[in-house]
Protein backbone atom coordinates (compact mmCIF):
# COMPACT_ATOMS: atom_id res chain seq x y z
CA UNK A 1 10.03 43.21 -164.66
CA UNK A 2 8.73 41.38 -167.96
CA UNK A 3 5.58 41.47 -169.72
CA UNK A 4 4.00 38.54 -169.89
CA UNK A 5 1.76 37.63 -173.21
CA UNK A 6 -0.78 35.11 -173.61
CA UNK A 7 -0.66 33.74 -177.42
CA UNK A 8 -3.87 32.14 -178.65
CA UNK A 9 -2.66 30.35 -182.17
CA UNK A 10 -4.05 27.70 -184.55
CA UNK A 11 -0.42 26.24 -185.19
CA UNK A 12 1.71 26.55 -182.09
CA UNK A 13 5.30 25.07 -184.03
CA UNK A 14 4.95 27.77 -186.70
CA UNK A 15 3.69 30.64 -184.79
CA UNK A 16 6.36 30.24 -181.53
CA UNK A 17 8.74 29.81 -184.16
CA UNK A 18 7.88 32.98 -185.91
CA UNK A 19 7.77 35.15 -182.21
CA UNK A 20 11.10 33.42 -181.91
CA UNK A 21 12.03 34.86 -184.90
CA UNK A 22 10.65 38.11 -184.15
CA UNK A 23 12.17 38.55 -180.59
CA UNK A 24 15.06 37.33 -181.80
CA UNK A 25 15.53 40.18 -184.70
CA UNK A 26 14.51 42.44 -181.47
CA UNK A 27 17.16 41.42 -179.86
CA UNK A 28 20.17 41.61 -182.73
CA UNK A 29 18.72 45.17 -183.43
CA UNK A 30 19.30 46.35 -179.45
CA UNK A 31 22.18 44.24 -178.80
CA UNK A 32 20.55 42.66 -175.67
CA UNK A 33 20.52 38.36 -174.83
CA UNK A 34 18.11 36.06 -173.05
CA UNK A 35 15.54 39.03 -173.22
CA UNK A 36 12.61 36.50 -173.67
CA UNK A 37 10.74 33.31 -173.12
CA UNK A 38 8.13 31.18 -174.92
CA UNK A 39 6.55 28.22 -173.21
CA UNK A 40 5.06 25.19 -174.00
CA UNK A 41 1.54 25.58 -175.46
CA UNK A 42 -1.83 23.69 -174.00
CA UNK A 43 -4.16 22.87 -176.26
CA UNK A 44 -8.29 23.34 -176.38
CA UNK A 45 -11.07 24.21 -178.69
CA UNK A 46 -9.00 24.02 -181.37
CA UNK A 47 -6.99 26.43 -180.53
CA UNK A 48 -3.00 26.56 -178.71
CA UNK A 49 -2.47 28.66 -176.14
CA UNK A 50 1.01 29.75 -174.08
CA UNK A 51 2.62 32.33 -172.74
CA UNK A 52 5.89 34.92 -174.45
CA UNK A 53 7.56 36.75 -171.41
CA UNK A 54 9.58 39.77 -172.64
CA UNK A 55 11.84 41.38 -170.75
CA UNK A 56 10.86 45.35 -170.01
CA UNK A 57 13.85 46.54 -171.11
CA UNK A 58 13.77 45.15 -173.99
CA UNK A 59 10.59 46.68 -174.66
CA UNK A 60 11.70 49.86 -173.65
CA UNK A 61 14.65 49.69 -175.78
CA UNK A 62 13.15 48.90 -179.16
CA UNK A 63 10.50 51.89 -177.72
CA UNK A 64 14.06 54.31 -177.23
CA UNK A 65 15.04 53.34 -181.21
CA UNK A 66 12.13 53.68 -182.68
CA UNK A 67 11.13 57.23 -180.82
CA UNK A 68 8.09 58.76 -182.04
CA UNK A 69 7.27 55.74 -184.60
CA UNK A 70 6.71 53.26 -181.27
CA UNK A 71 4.45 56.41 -180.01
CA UNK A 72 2.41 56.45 -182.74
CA UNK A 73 1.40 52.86 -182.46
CA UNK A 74 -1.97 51.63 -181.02
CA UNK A 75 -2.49 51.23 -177.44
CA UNK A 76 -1.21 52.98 -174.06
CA UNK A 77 1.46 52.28 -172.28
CA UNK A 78 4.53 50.49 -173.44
CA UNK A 79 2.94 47.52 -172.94
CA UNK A 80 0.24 47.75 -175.21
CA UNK A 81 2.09 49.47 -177.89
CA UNK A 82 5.00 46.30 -178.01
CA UNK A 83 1.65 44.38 -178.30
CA UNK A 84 0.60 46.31 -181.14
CA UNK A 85 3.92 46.17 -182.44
CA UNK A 86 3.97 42.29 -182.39
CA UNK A 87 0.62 42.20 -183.99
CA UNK A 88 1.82 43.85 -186.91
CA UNK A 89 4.70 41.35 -187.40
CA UNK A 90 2.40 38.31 -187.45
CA UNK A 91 0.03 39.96 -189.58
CA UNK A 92 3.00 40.05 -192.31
CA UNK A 93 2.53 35.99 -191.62
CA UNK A 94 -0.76 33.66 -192.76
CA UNK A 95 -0.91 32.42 -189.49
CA UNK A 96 -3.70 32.88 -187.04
CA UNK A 97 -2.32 34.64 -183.58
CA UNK A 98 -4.00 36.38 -180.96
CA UNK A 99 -1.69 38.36 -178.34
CA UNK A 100 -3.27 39.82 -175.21
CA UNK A 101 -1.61 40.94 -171.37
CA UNK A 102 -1.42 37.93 -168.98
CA UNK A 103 -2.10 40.13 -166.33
CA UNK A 104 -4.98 41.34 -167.38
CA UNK A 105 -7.20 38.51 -168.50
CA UNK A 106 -6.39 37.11 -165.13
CA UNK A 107 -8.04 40.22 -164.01
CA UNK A 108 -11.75 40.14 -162.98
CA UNK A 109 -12.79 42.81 -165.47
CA UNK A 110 -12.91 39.58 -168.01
CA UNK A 111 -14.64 37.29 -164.84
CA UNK A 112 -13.43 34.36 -166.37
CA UNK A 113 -10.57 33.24 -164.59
């Protein structure tokens, strides 16, 4: 299983370098390798957008160290707390990201895809 992220970002070589970055840190800290992917962006409306697939284990492992401090953060489900959790590292950044679940802007609650 891995949850799949669409990235919406004004600078895709910057921002996928800093999620590489991030993930990468994630991965040092819970000893784990190959736990994630970052494609190649498409770009429209000024914008770039691609897609970060993360492992679930390694979600639920940086969930398992950082116990009730991963709990407190915004969102249900695992899912939408790592979310949260990456939003918080790119705010530390000046660059413009927007995460959100693959799965569900495919869904038709949005009706645009």
């Amino acid at each position: 299983m891995r949850v799949n992220i669409n990235v919406s970002a004004t600078d895709y070589d910057k921002s996928s370098k800093e999620i590489v970055k991030v993930l990468s840190g994630l991965e040092e800290m819970v000893h784990e390798k190959d736990g994630f992917t970052v494609t190649d962006s498409e770009f429209a409306f000024g914008w770039h957008f691609y897609v970060v697939s993360v492992r679930s284990d390694l979600v639920q492992k940086l969930a398992d160290q950082m116990g009730s401090d991963f709990s407190k953060l915004k969102g249900k489900g695992n899912e939408k707390k790592f979310l949260s959790w990456m939003t918080q590292k790119m705010e530390k950044t000046s660059l413009r990201v927007k995460f959100a679940i693959k799965e569900e802007m495919e869904s038709s609650k949005y009706g645009i895809f």
